[in-house]
N, C-alpha and C. Protein backbone atom coordinates (compact mmCIF):
# COMPACT_ATOMS: atom_id res chain seq x y z
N UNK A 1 -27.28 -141.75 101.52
CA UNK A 1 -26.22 -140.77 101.43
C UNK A 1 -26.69 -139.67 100.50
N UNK A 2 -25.99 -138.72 100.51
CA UNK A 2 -26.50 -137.48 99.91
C UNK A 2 -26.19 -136.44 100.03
N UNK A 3 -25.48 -135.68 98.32
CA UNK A 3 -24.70 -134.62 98.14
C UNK A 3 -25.19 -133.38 98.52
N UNK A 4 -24.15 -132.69 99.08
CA UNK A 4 -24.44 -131.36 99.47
C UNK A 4 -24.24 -130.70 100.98
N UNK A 5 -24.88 -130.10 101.34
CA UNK A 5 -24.56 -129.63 102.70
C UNK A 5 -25.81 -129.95 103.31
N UNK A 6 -25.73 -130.61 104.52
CA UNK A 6 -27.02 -130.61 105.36
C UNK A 6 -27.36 -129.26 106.28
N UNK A 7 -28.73 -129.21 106.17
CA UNK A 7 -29.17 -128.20 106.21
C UNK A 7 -30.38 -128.24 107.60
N UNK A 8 -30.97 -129.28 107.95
CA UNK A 8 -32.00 -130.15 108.48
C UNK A 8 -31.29 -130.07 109.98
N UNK A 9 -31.62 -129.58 110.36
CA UNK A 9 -31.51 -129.33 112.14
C UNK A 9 -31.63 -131.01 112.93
N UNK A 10 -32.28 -131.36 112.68
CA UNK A 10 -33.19 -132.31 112.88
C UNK A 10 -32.39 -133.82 112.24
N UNK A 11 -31.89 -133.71 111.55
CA UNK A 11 -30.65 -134.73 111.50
C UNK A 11 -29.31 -134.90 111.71
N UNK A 12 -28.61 -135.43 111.79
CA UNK A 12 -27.40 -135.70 112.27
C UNK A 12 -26.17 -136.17 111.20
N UNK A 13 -25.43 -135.77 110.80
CA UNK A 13 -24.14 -136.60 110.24
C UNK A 13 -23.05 -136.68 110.89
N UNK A 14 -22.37 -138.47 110.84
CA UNK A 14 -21.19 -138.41 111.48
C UNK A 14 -19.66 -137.59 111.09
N UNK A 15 -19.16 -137.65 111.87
CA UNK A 15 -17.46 -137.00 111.58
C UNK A 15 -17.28 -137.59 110.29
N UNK A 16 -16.22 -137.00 109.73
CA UNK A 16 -15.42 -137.69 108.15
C UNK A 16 -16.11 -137.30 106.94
N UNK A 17 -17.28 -137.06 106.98
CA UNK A 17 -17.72 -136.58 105.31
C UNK A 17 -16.58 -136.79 104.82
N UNK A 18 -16.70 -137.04 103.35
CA UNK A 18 -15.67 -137.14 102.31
C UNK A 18 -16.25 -135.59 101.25
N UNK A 19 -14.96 -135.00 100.84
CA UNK A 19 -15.08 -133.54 100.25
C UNK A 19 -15.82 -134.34 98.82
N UNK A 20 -16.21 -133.25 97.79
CA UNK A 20 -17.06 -133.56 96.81
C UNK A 20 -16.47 -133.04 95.69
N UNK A 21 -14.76 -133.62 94.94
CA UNK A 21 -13.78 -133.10 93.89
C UNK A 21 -14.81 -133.17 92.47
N UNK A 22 -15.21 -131.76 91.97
CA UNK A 22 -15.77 -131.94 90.66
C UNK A 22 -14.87 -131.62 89.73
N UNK A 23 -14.73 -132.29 88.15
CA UNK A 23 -14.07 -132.58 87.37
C UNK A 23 -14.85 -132.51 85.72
N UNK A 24 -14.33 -131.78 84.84
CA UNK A 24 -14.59 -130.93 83.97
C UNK A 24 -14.27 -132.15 83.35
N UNK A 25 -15.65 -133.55 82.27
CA UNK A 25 -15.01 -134.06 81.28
C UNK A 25 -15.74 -134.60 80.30
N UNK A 26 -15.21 -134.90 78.76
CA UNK A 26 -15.92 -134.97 78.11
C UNK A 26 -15.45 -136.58 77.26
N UNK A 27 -15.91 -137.35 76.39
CA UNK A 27 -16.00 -138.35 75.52
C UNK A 27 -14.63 -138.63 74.94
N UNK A 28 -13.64 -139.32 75.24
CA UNK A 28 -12.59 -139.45 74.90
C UNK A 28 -11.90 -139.09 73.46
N UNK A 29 -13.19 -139.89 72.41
CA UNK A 29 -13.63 -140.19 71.31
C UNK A 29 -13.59 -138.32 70.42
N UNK A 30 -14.11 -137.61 71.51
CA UNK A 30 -14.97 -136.44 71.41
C UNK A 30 -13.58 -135.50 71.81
N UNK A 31 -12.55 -135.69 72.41
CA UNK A 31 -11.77 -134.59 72.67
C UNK A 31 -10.44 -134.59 71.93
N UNK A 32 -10.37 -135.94 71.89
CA UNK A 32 -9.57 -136.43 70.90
C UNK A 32 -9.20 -136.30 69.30
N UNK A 33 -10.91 -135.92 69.05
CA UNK A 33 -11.30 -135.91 67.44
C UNK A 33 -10.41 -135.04 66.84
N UNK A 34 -9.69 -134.96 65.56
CA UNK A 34 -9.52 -134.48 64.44
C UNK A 34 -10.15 -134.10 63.72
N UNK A 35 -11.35 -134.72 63.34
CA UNK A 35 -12.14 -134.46 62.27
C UNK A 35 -13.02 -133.14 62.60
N UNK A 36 -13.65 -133.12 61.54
CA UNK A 36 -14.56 -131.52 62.06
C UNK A 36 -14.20 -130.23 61.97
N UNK A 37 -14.98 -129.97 63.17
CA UNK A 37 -14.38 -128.46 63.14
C UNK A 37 -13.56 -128.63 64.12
N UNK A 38 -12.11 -128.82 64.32
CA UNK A 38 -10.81 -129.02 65.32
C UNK A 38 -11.28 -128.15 65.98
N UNK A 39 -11.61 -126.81 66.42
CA UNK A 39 -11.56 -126.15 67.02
C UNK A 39 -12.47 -126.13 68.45
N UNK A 40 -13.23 -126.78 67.90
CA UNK A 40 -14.33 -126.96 68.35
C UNK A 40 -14.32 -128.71 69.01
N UNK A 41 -13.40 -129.40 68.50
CA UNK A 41 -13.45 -130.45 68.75
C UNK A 41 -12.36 -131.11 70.38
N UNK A 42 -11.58 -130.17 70.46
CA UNK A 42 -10.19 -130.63 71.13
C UNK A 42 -10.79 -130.30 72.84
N UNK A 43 -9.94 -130.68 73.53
CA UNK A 43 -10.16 -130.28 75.02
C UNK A 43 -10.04 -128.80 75.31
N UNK A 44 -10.77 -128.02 75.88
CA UNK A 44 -10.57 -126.36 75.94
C UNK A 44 -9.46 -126.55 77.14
N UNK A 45 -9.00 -125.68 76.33
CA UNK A 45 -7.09 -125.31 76.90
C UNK A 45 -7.25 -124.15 78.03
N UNK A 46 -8.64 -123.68 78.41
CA UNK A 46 -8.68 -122.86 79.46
C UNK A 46 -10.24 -122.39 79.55
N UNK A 47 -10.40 -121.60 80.65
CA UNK A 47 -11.76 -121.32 81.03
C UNK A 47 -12.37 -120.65 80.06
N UNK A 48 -11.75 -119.79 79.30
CA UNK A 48 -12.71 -118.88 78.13
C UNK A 48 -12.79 -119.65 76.94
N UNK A 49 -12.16 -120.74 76.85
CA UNK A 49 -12.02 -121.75 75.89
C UNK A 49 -13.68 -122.65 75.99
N UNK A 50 -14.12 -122.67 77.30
CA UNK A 50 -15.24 -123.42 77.53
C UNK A 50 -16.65 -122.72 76.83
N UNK A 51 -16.78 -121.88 76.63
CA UNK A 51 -17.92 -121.31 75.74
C UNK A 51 -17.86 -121.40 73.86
N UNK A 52 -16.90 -121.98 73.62
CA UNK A 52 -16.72 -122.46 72.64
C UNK A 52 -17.16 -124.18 72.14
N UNK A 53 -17.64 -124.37 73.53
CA UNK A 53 -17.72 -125.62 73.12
C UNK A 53 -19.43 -126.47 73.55
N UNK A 54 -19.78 -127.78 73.27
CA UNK A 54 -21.24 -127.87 73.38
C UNK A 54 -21.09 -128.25 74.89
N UNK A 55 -21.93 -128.19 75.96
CA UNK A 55 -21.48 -128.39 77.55
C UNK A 55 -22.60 -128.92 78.00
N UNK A 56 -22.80 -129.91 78.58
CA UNK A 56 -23.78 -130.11 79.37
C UNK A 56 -24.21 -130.01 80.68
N UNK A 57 -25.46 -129.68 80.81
CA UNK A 57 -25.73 -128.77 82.27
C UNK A 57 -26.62 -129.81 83.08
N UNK A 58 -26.74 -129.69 84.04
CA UNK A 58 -27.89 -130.23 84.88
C UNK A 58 -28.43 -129.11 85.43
N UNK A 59 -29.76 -129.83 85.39
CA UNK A 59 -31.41 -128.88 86.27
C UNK A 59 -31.81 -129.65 87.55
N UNK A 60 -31.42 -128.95 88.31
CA UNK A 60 -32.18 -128.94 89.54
C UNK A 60 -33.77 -129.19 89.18
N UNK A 61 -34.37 -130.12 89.99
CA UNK A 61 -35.90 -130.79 89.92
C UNK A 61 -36.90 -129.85 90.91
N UNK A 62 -36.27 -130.04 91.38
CA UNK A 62 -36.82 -128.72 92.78
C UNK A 62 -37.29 -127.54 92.45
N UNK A 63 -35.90 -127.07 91.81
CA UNK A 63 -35.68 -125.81 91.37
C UNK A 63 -36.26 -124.64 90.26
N UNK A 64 -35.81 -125.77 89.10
CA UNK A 64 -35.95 -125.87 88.26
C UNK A 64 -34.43 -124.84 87.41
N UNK A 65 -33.31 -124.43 88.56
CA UNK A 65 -32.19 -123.62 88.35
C UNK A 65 -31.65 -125.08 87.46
N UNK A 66 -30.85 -124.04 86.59
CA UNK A 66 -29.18 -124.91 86.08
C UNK A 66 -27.84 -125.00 87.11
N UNK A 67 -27.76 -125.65 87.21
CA UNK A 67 -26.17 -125.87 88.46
C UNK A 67 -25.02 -125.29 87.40
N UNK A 68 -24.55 -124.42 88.46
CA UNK A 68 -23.26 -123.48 88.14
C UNK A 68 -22.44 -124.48 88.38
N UNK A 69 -21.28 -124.45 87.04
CA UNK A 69 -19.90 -125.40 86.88
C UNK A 69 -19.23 -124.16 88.59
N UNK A 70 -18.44 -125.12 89.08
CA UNK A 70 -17.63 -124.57 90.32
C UNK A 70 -15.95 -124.70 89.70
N UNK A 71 -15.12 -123.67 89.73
CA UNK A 71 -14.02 -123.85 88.62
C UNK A 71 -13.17 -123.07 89.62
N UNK A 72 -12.08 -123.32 89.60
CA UNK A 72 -11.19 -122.78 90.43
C UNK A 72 -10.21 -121.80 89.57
N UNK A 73 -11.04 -120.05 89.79
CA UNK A 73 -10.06 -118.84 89.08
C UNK A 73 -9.44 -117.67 89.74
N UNK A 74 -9.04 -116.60 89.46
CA UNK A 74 -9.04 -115.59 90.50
C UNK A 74 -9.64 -114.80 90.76
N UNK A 75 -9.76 -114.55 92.15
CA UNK A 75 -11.20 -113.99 92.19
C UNK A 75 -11.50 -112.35 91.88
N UNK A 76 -10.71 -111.96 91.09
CA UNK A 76 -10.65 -110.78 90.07
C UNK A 76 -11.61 -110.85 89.12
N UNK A 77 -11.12 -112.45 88.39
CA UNK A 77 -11.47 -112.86 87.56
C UNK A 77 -13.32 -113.05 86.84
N UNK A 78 -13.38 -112.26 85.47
CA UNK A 78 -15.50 -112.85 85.89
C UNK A 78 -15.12 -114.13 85.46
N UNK A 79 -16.42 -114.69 85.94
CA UNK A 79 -16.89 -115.91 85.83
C UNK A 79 -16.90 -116.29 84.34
N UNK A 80 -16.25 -117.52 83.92
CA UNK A 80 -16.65 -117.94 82.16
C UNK A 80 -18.16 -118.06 82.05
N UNK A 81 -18.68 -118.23 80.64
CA UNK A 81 -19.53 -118.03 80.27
C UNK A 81 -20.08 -119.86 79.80
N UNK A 82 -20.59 -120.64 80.72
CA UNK A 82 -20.65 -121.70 80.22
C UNK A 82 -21.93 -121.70 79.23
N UNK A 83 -21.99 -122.46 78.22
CA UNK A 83 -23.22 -122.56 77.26
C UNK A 83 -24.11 -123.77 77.85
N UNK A 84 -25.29 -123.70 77.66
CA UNK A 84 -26.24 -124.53 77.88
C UNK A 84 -26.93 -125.49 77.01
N UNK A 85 -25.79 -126.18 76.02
CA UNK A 85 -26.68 -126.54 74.65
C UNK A 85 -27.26 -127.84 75.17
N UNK A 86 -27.44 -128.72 76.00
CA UNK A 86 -28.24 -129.73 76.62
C UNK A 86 -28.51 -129.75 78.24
N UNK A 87 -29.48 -130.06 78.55
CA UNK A 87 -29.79 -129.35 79.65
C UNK A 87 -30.52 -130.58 80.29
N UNK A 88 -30.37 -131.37 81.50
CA UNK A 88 -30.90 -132.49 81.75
C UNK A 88 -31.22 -132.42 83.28
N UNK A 89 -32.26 -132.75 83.99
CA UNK A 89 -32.56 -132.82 85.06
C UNK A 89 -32.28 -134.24 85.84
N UNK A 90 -31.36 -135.41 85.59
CA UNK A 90 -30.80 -136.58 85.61
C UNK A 90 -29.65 -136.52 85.87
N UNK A 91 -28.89 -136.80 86.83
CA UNK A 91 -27.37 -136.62 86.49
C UNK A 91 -27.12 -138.10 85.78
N UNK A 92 -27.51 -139.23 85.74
CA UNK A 92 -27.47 -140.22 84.66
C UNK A 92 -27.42 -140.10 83.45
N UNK A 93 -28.26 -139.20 82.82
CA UNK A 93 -28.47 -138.49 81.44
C UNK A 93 -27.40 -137.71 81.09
N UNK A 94 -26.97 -136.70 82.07
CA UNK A 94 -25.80 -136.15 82.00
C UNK A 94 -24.60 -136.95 81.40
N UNK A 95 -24.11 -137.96 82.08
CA UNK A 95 -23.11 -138.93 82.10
C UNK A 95 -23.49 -139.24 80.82
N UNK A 96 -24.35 -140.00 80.46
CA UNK A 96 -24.68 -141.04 79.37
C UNK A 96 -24.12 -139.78 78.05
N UNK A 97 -24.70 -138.72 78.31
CA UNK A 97 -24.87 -137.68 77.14
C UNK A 97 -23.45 -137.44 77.26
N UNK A 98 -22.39 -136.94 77.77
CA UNK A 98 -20.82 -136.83 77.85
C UNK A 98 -20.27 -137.84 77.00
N UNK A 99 -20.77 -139.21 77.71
CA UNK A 99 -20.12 -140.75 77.09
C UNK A 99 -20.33 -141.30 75.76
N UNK A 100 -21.26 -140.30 75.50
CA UNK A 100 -21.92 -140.62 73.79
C UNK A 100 -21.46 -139.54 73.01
N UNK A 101 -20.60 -138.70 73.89
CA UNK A 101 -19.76 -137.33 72.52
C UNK A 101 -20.81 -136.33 72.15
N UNK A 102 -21.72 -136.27 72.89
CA UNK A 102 -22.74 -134.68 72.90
C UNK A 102 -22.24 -133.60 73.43
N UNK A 103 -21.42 -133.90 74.01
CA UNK A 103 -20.55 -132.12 74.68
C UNK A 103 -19.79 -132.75 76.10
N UNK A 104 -19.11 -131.50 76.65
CA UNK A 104 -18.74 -131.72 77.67
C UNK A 104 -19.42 -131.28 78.97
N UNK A 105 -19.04 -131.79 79.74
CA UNK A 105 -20.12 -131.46 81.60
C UNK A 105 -19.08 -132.05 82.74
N UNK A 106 -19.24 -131.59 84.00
CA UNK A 106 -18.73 -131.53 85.41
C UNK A 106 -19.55 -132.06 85.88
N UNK A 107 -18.83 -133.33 86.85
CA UNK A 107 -19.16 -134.05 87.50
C UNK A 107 -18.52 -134.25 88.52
N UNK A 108 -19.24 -134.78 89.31
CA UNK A 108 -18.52 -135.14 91.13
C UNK A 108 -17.57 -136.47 90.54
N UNK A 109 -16.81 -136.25 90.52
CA UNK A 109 -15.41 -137.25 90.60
C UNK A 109 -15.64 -138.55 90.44
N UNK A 110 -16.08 -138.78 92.57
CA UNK A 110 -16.58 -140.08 92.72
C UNK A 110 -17.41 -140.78 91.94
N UNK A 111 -18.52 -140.16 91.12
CA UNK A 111 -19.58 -140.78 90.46
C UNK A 111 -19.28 -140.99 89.00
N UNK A 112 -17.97 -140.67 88.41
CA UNK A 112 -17.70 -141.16 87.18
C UNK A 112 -16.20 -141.57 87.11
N UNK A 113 -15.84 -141.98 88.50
CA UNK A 113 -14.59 -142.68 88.81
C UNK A 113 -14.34 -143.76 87.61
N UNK A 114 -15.23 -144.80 87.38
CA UNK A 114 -15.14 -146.00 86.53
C UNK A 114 -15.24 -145.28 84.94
N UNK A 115 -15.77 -144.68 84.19
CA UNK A 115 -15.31 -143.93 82.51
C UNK A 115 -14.10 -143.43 83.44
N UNK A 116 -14.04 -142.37 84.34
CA UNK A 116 -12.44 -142.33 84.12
C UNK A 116 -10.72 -143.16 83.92
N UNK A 117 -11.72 -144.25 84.86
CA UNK A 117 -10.36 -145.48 84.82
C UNK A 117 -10.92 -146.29 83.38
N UNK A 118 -11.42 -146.47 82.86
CA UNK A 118 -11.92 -147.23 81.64
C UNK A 118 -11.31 -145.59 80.31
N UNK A 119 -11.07 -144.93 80.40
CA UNK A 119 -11.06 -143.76 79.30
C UNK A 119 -12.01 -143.67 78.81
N UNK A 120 -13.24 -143.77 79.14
CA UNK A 120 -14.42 -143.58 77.86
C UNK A 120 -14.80 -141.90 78.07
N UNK A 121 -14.56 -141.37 79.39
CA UNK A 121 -14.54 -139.33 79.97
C UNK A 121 -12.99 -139.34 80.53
N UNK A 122 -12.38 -138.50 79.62
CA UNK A 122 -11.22 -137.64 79.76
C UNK A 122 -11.51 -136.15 80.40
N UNK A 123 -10.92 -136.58 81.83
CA UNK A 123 -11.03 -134.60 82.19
C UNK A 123 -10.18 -133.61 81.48
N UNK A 124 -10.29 -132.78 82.27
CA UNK A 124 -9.66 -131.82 81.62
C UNK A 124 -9.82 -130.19 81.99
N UNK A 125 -8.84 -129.54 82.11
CA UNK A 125 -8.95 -128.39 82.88
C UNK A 125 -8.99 -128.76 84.43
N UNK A 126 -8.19 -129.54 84.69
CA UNK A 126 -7.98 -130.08 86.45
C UNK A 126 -7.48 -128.95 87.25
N UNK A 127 -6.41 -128.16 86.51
CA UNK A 127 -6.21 -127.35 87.39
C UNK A 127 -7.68 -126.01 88.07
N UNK A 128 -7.95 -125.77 87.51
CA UNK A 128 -9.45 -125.36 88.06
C UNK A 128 -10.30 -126.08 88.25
N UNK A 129 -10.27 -127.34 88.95
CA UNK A 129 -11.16 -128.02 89.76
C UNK A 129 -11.31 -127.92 91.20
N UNK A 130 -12.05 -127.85 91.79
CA UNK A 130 -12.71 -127.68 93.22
C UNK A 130 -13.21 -128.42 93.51
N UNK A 131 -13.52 -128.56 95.09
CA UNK A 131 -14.10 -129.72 96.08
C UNK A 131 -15.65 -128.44 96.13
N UNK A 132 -16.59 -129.12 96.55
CA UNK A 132 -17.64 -127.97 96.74
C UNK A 132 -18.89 -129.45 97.46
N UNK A 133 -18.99 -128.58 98.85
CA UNK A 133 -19.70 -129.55 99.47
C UNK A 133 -19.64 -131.39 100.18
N UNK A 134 -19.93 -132.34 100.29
CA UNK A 134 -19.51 -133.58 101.14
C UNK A 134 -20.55 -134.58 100.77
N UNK A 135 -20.10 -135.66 100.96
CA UNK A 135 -20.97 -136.83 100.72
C UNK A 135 -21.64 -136.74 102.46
N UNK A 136 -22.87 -137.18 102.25
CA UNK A 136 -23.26 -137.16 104.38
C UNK A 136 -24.05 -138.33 104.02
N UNK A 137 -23.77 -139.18 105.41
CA UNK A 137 -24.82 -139.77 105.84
C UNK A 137 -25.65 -139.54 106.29
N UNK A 138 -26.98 -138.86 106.07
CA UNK A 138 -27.68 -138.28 106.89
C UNK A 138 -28.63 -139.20 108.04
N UNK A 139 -29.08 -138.99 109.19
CA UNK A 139 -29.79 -139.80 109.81
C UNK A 139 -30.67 -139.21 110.72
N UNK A 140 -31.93 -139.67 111.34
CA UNK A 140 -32.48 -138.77 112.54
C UNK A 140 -31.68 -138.57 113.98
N UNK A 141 -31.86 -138.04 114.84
CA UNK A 141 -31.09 -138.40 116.01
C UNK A 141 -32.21 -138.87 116.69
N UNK A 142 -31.02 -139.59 117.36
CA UNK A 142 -31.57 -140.53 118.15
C UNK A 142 -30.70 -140.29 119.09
N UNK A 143 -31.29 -141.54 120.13
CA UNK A 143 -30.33 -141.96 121.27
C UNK A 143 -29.69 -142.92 121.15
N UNK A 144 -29.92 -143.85 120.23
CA UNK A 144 -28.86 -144.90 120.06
C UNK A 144 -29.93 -145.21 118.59
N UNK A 145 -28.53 -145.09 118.08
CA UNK A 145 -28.33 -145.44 116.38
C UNK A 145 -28.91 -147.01 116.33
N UNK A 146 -29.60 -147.78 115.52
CA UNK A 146 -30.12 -149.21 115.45
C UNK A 146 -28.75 -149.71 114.63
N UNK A 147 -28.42 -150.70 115.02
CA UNK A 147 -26.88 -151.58 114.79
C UNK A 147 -27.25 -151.49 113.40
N UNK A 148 -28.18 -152.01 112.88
CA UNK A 148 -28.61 -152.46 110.97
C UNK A 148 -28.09 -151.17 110.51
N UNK A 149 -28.22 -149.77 110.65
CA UNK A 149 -28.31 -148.61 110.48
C UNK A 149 -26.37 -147.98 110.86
N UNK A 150 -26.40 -148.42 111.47
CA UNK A 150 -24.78 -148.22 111.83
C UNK A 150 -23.67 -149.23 111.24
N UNK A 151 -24.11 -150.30 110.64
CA UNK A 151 -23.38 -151.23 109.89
C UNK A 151 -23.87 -150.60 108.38
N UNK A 152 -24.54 -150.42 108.43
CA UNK A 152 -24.96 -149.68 106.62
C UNK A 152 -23.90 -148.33 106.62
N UNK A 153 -23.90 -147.35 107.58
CA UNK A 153 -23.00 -146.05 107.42
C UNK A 153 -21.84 -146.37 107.72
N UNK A 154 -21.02 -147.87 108.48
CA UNK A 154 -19.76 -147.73 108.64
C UNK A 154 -19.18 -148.41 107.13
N UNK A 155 -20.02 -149.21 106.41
CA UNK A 155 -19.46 -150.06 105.37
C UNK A 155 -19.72 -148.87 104.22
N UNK A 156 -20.64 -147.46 103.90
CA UNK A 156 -20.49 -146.88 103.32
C UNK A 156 -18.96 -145.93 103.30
N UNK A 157 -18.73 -145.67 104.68
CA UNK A 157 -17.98 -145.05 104.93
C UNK A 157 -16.67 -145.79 104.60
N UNK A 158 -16.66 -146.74 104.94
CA UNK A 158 -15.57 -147.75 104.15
C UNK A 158 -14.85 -147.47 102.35
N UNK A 159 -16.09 -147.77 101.94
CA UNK A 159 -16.36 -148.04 100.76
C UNK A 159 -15.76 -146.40 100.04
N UNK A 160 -15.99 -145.48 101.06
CA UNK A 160 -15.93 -144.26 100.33
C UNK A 160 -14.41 -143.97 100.61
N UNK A 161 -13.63 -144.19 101.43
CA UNK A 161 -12.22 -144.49 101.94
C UNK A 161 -11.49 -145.18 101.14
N UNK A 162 -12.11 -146.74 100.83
CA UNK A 162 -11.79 -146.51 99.95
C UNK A 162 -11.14 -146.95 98.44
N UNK A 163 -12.47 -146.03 98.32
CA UNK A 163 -12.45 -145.40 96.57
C UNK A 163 -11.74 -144.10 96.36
N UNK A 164 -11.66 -143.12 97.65
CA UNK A 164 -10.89 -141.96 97.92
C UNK A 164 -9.25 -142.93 97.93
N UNK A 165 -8.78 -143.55 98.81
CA UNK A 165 -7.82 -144.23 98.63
C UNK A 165 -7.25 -144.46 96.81
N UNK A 166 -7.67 -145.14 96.91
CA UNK A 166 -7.64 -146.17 95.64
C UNK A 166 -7.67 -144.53 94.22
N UNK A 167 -8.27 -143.78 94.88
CA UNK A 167 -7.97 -142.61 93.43
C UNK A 167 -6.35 -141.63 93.50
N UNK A 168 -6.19 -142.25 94.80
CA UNK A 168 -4.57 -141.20 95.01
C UNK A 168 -3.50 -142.07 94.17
């Protein structure tokens, strides 16, 4: 499986993709805090609020680009100014670095479903959250899918139903 938009002529994904809800969050511990510099410490109360604070980014490997936070504003509106004070080419590292109170970062939903139901990443700023892109199964085409291969994408597809379920 694999985020993003397929692009590959040459492969195939079935109907249903599941949308890709990203979610603005940081260390429970970390948004929560009192201590410090409060200002600096609390959940940003809005988009210009986010450059005030430490954020963590991911790097494209490929690329070597930083991935633009996707935030839902008007489209009048410029773009906030996110800061780059850790910068990780891992989205694992990412997570880990959020969960340990190094700053805040956006993540695909699905993939930090469990800190969210555990509280260890508190979102925040939901109302400017966006779907951007689909989970795909990607596959070659064929003429007939191999059963092993079609029992692996229907039990993913399951599984992603649901955990989509189970988050409403």
């Amino acid at each position: 499986m694999e985020p993003g938009k397929s692009q590959d002529a040459s492969l195939s994904a079935p109907p249903g993709t599941a949308p890709l809800r990203l979610e603005a969050a940081g260390a429970q511990n970390l948004l929560d805090s009192r201590t410090g510099s409060e200002s600096l410490r609390l959940a940003p109360r809005s988009l210009d609020a986010l450059q005030e604070h430490d954020c963590i980014r991911y790097r494209f490997v490929s690329t070597g680009r930083v991935e633009s936070w996707a935030l839902r504003q008007p489209a009048s509106a410029p773009a906030p100014r996110i800061p780059e004070t850790f910068v990780f080419n891992n989205s694992e590292a990412v997570t880990h670095a959020a969960r340990a109170g190094f700053g805040i970062a956006q993540f695909v939903e699905l993939m930090i479903r469990p800190e969210l139901e555990a509280g260890t990443l508190r979102p925040f700023l939901r109302e400017h959250s966006l779907e951007r892109g689909a989970l795909w199964l990607v596959l070659p085409q064929t003429r007939r899918t191999p059963p092993k291969v079609k029992a692996l994408g229907d039990f993913l597809a399951r599984l992603v139903e649901e955990d989509e379920a189970g988050a409403r």
